[in-house]
PDB file of N, CA and C in Angstrom:
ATOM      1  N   UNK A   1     -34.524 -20.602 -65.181  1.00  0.00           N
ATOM      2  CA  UNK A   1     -35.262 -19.852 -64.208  1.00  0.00           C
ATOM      3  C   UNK A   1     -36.139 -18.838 -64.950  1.00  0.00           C
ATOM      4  N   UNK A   2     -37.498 -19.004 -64.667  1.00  0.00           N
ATOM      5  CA  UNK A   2     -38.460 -18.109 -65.292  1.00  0.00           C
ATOM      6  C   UNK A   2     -38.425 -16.991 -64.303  1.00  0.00           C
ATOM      7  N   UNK A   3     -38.870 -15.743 -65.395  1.00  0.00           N
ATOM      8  CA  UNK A   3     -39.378 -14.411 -64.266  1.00  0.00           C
ATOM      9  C   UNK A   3     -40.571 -13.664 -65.257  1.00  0.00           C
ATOM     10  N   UNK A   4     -41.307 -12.925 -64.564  1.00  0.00           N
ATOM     11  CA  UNK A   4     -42.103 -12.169 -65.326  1.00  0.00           C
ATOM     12  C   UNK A   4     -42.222 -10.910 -64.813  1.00  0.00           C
ATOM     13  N   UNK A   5     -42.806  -9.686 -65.174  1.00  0.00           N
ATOM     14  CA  UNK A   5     -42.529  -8.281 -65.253  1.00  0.00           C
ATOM     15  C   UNK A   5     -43.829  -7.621 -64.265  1.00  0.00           C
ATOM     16  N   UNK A   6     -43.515  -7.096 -62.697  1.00  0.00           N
ATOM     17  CA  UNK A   6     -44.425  -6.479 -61.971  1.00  0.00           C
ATOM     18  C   UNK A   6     -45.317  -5.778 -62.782  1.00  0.00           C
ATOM     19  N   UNK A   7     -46.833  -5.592 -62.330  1.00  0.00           N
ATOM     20  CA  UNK A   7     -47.533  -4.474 -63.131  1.00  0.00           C
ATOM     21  C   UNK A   7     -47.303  -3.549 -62.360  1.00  0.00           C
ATOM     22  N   UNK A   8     -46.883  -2.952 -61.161  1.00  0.00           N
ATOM     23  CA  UNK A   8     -46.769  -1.856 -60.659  1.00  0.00           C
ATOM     24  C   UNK A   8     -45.811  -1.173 -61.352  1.00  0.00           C
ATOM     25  N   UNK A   9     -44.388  -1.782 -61.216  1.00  0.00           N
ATOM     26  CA  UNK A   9     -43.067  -1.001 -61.172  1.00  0.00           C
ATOM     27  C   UNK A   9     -42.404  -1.302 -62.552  1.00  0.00           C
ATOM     28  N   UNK A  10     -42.809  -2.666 -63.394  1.00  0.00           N
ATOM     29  CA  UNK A  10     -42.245  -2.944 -64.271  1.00  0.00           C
ATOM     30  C   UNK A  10     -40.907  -3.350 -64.577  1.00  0.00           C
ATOM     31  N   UNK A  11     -40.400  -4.213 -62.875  1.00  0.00           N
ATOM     32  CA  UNK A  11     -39.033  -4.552 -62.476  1.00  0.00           C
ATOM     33  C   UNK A  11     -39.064  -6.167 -63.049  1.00  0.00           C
ATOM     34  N   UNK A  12     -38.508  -6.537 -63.157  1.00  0.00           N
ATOM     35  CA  UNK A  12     -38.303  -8.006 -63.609  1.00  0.00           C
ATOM     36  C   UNK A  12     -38.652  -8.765 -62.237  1.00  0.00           C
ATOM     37  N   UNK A  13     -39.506 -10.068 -61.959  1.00  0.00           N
ATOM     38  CA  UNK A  13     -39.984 -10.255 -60.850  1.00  0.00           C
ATOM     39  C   UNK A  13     -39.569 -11.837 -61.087  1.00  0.00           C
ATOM     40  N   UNK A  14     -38.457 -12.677 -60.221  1.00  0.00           N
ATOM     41  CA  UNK A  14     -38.382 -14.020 -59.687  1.00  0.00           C
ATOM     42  C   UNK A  14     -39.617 -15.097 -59.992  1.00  0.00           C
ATOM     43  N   UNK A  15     -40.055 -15.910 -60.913  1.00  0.00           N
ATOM     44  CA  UNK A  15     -41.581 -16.391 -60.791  1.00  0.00           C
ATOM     45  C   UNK A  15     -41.809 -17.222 -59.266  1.00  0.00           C
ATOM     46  N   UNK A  16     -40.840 -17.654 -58.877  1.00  0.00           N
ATOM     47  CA  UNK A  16     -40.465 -18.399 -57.200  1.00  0.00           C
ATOM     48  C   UNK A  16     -41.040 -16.949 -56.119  1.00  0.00           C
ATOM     49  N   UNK A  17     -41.065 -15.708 -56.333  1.00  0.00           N
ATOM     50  CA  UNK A  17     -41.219 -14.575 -55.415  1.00  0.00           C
ATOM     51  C   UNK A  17     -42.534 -14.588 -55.270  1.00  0.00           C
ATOM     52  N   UNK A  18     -42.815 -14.307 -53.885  1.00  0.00           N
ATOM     53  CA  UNK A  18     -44.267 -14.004 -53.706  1.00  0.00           C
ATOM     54  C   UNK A  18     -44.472 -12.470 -53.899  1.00  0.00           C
ATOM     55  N   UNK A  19     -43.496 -11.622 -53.733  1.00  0.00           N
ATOM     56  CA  UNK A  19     -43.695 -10.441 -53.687  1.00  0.00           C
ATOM     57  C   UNK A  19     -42.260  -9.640 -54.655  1.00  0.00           C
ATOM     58  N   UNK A  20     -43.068  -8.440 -55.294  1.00  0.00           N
ATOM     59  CA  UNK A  20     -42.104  -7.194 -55.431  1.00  0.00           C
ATOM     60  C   UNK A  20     -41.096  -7.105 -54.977  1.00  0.00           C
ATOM     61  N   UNK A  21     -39.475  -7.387 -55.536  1.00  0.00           N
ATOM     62  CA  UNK A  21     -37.998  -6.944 -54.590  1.00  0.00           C
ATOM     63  C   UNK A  21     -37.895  -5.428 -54.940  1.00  0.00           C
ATOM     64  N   UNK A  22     -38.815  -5.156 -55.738  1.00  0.00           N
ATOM     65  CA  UNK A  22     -38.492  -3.473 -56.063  1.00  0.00           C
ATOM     66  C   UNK A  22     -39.625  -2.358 -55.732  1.00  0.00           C
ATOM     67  N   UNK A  23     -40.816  -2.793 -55.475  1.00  0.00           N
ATOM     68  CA  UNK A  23     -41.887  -2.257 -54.496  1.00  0.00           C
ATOM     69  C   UNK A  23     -42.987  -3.051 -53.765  1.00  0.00           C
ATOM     70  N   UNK A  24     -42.477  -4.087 -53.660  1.00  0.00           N
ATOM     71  CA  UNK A  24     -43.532  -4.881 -52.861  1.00  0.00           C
ATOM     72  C   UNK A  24     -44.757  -5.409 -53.285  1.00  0.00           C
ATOM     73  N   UNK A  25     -45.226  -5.205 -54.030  1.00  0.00           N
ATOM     74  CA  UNK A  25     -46.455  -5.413 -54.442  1.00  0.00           C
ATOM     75  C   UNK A  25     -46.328  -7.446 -54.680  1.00  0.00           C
ATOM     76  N   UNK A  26     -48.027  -8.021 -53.783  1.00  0.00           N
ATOM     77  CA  UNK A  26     -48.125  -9.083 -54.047  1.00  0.00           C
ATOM     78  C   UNK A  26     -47.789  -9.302 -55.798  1.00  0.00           C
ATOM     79  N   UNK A  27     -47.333 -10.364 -56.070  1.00  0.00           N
ATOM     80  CA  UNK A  27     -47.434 -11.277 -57.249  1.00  0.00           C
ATOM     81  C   UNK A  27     -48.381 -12.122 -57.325  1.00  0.00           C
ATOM     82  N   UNK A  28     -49.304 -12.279 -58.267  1.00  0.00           N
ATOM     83  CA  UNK A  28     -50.187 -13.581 -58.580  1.00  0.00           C
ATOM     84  C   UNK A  28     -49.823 -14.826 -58.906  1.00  0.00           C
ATOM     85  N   UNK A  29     -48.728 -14.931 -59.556  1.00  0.00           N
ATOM     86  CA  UNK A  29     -47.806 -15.713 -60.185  1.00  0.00           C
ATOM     87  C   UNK A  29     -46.779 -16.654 -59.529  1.00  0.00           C
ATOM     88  N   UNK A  30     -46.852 -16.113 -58.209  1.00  0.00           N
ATOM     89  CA  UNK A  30     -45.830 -16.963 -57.260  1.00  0.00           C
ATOM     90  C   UNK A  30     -46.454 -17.995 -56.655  1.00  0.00           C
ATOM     91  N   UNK A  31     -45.606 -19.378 -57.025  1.00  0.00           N
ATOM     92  CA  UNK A  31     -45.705 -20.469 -56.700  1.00  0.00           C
ATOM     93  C   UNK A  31     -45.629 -20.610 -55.320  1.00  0.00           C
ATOM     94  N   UNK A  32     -44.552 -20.261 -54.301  1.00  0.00           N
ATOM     95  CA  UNK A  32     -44.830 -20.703 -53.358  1.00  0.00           C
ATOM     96  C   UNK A  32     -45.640 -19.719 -52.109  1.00  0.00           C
ATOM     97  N   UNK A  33     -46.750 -19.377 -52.993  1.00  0.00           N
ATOM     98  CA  UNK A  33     -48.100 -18.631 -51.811  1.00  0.00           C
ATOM     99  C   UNK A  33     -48.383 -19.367 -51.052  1.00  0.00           C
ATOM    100  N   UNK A  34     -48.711 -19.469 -49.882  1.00  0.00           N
ATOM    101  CA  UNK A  34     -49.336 -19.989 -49.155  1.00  0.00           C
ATOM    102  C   UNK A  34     -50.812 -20.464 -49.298  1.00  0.00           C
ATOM    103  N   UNK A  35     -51.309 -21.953 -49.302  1.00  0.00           N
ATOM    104  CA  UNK A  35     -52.571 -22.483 -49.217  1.00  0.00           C
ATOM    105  C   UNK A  35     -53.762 -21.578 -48.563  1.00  0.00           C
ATOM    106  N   UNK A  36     -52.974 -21.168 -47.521  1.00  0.00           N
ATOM    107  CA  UNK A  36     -54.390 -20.835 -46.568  1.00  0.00           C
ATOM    108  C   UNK A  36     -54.412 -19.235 -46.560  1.00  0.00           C
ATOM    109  N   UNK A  37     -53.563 -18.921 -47.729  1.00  0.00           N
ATOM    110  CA  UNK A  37     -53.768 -17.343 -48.053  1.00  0.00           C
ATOM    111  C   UNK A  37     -55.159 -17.088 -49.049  1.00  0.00           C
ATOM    112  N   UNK A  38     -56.226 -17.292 -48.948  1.00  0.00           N
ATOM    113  CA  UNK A  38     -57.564 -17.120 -49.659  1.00  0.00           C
ATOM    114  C   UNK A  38     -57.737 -15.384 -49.419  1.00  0.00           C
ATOM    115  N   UNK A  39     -58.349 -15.277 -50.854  1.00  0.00           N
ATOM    116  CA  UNK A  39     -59.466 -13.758 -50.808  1.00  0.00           C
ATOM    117  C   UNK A  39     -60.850 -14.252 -49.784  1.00  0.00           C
ATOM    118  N   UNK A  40     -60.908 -13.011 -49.700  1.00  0.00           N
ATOM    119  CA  UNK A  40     -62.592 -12.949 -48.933  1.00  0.00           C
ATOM    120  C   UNK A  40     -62.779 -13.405 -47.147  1.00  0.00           C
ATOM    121  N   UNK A  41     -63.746 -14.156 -47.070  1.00  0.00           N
ATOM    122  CA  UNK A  41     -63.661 -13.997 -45.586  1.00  0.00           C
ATOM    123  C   UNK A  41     -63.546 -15.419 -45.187  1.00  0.00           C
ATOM    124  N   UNK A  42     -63.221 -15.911 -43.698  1.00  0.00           N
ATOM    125  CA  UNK A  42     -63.290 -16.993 -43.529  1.00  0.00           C
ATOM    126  C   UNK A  42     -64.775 -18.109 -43.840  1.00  0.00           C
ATOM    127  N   UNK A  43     -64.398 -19.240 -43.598  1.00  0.00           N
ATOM    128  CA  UNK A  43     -66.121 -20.060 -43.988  1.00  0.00           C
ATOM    129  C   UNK A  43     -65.885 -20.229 -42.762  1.00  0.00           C
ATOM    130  N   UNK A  44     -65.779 -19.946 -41.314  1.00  0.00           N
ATOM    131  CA  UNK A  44     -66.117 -20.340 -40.521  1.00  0.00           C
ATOM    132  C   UNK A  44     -66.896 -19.187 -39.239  1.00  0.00           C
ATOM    133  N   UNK A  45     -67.071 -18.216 -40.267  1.00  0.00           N
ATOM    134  CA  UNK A  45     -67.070 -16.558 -40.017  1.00  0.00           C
ATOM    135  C   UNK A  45     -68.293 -16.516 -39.337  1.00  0.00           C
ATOM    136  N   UNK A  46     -69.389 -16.907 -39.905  1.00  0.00           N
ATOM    137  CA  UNK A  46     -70.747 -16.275 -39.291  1.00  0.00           C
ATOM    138  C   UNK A  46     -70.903 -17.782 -38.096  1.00  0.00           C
ATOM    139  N   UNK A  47     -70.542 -18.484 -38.077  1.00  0.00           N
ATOM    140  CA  UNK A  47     -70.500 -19.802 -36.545  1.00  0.00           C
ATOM    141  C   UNK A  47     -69.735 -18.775 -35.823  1.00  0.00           C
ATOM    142  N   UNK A  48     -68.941 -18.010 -35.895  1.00  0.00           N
ATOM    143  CA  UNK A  48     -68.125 -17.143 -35.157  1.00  0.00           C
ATOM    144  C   UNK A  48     -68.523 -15.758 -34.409  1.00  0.00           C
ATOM    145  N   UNK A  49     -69.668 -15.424 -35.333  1.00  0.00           N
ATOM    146  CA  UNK A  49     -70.668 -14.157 -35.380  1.00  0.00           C
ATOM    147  C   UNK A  49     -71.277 -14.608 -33.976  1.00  0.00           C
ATOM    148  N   UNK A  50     -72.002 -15.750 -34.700  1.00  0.00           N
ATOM    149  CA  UNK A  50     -73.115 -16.080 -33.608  1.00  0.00           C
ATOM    150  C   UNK A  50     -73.121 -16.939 -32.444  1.00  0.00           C
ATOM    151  N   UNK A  51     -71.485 -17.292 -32.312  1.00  0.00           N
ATOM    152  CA  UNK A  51     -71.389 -18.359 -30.649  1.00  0.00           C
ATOM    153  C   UNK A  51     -70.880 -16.571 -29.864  1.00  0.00           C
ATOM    154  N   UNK A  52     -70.379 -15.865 -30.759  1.00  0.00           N
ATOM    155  CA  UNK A  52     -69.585 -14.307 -29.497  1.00  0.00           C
ATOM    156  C   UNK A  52     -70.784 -13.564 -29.260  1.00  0.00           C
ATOM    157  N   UNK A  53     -70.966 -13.292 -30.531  1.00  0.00           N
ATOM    158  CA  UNK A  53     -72.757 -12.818 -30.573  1.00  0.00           C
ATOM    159  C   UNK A  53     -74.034 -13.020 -29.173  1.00  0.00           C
ATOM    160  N   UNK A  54     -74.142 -14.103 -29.343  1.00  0.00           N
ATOM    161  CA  UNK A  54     -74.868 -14.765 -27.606  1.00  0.00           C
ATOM    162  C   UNK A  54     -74.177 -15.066 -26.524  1.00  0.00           C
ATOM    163  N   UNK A  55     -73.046 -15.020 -26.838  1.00  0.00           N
ATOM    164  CA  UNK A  55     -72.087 -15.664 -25.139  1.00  0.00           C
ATOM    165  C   UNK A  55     -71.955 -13.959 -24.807  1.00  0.00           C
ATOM    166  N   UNK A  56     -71.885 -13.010 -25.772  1.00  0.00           N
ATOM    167  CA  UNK A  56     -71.637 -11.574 -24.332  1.00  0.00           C
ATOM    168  C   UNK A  56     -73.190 -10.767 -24.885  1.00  0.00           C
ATOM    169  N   UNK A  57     -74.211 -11.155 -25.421  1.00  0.00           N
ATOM    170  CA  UNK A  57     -75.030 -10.772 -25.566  1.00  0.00           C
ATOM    171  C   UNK A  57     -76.061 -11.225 -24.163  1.00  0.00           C
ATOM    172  N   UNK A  58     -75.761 -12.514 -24.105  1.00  0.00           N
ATOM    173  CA  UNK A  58     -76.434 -13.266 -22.870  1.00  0.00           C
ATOM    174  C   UNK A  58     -75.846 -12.979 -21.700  1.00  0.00           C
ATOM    175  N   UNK A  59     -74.539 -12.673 -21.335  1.00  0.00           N
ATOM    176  CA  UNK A  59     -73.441 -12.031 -20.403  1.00  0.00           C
ATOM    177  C   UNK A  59     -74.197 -10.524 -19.884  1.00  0.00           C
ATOM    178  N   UNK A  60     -74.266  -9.489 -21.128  1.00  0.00           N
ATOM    179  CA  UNK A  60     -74.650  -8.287 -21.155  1.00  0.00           C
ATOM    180  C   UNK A  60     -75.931  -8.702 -20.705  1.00  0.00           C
ATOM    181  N   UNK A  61     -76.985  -9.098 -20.724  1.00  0.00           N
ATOM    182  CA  UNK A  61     -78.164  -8.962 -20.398  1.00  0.00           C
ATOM    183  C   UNK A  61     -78.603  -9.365 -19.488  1.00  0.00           C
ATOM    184  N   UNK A  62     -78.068 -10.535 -18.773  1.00  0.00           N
ATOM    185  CA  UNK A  62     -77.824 -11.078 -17.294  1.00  0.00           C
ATOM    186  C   UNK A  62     -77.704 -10.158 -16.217  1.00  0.00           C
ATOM    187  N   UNK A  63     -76.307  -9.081 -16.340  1.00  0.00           N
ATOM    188  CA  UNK A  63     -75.958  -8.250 -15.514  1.00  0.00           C
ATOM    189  C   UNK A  63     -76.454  -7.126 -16.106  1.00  0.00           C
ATOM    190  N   UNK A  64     -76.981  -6.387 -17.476  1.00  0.00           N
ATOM    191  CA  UNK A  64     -77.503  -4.838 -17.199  1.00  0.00           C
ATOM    192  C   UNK A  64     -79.022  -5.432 -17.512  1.00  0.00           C
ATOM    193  N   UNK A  65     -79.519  -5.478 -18.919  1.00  0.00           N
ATOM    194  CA  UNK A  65     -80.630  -5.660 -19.465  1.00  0.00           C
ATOM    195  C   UNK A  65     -80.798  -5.905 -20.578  1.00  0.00           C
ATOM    196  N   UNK A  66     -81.935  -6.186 -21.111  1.00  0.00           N
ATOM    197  CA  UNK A  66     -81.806  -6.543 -23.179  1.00  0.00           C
ATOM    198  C   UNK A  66     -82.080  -5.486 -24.077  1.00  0.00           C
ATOM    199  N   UNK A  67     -82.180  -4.233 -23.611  1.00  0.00           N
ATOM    200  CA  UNK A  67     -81.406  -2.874 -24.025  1.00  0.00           C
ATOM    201  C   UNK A  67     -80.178  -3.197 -24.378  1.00  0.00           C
ATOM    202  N   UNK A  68     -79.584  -3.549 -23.440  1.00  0.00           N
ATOM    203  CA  UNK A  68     -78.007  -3.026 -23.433  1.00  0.00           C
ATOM    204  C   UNK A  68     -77.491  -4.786 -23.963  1.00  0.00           C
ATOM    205  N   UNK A  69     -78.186  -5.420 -23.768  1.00  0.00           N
ATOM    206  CA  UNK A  69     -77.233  -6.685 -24.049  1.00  0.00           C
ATOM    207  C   UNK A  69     -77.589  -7.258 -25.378  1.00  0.00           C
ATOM    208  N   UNK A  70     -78.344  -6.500 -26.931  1.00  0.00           N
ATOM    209  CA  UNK A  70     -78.623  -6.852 -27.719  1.00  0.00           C
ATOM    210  C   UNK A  70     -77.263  -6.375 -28.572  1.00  0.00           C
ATOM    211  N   UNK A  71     -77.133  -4.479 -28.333  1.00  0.00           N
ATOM    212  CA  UNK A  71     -76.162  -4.453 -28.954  1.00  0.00           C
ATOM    213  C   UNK A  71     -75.025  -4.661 -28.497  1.00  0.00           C
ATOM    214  N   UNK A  72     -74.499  -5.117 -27.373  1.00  0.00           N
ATOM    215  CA  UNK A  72     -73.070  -5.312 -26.895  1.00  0.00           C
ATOM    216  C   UNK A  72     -73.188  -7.261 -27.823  1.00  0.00           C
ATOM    217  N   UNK A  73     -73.965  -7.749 -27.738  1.00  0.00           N
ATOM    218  CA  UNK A  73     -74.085  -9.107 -28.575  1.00  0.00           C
ATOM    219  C   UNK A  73     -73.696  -8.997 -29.827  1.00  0.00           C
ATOM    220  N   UNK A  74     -74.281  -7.714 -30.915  1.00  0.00           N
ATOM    221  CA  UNK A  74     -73.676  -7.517 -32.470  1.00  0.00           C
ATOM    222  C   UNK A  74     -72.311  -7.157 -32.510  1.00  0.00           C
ATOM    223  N   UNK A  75     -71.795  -6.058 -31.338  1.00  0.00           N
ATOM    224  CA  UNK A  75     -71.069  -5.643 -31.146  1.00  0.00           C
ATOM    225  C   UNK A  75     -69.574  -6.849 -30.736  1.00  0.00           C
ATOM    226  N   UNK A  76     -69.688  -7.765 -30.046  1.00  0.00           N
ATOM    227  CA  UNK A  76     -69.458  -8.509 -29.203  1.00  0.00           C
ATOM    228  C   UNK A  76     -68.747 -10.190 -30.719  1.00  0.00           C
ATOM    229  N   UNK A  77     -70.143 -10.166 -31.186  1.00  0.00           N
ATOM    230  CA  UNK A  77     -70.247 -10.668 -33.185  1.00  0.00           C
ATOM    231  C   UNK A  77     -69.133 -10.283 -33.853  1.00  0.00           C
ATOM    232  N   UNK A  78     -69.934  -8.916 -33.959  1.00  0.00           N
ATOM    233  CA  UNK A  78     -68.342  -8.522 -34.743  1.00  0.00           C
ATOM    234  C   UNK A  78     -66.908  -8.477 -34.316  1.00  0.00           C
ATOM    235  N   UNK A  79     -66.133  -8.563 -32.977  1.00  0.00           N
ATOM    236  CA  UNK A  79     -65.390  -8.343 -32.902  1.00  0.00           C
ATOM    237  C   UNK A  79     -64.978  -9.639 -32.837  1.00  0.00           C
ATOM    238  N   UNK A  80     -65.460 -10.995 -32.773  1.00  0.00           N
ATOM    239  CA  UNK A  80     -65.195 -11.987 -32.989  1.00  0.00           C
ATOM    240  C   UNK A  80     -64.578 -12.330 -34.342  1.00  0.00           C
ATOM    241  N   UNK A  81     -65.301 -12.156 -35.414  1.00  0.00           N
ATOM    242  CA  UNK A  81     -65.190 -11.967 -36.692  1.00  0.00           C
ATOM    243  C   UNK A  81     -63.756 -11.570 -37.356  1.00  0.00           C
ATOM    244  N   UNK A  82     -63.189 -10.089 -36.579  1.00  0.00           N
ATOM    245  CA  UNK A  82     -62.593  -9.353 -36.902  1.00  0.00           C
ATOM    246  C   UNK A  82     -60.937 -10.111 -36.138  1.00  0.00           C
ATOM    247  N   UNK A  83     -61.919 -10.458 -34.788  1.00  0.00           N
ATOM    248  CA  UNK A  83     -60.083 -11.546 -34.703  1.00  0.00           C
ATOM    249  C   UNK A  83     -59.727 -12.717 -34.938  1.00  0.00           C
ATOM    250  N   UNK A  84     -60.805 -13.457 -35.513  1.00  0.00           N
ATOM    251  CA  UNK A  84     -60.907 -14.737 -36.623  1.00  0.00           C
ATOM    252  C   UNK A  84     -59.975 -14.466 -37.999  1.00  0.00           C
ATOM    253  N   UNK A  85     -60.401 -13.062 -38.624  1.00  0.00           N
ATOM    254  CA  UNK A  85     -59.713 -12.537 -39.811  1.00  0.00           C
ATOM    255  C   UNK A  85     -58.649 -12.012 -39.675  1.00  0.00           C
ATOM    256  N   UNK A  86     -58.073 -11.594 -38.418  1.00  0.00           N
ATOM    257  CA  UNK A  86     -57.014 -10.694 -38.138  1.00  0.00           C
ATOM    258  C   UNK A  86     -55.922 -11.901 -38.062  1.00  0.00           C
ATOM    259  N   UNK A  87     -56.411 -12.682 -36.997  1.00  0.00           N
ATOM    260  CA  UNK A  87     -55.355 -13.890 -37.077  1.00  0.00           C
ATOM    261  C   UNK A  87     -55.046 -14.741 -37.972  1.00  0.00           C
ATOM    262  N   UNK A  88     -55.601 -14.721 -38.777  1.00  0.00           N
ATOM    263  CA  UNK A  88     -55.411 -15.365 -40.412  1.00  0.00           C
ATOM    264  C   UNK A  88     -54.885 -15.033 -41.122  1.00  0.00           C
ATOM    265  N   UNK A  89     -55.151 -13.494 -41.270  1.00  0.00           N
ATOM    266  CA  UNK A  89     -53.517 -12.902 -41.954  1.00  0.00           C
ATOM    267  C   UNK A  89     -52.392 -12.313 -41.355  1.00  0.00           C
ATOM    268  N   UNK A  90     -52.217 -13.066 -39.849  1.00  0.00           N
ATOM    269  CA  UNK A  90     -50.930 -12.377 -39.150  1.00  0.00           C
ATOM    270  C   UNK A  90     -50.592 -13.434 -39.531  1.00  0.00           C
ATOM    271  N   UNK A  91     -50.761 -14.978 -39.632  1.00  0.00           N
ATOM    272  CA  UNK A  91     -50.035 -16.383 -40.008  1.00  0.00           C
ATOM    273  C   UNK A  91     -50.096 -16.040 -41.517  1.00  0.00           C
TER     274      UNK A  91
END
């Protein structure tokens, strides 16, 4: 059984551990990470921007005006975005 040495805490670390048993800190080194644990943002992110983006941008502007329904559309974008990414790292 291999192990190698946290850079945080400098505890002896399981190479099988995804994480720190002595402060938590991710490991790079652990084999069984999860596939669909990636850095950065999703690739399916800006198709995501721009279908929330126009469905309450076009919503907003229907019922007030295109004052009000340009930025509730970026607004509307981003929060799409944000629960695309949110739900990706609650799984």
């Amino acid at each position: 059984m291999s192990s190698e040495r946290c850079p945080n805490c400098h505890e002896t670390v399981n190479a099988r551990s995804v994480h720190c048993d002595a402060c938590g800190l991710p490991v790079r080194g652990g084999r069984s990470m999860s596939a669909r644990a990636h850095a950065g943002i999703h690739p399916a992110a800006p198709i995501v921007f721009v279908v929330a983006g126009l469905a309450i941008g076009a919503a907003a502007t229907l019922v007030v005006n295109l004052a009000v329904g340009i930025p509730l559309g970026l607004l509307g974008g981003g929060i799409g975005v944000w629960m695309l990414e949110r739900g990706r790292r609650i799984i």
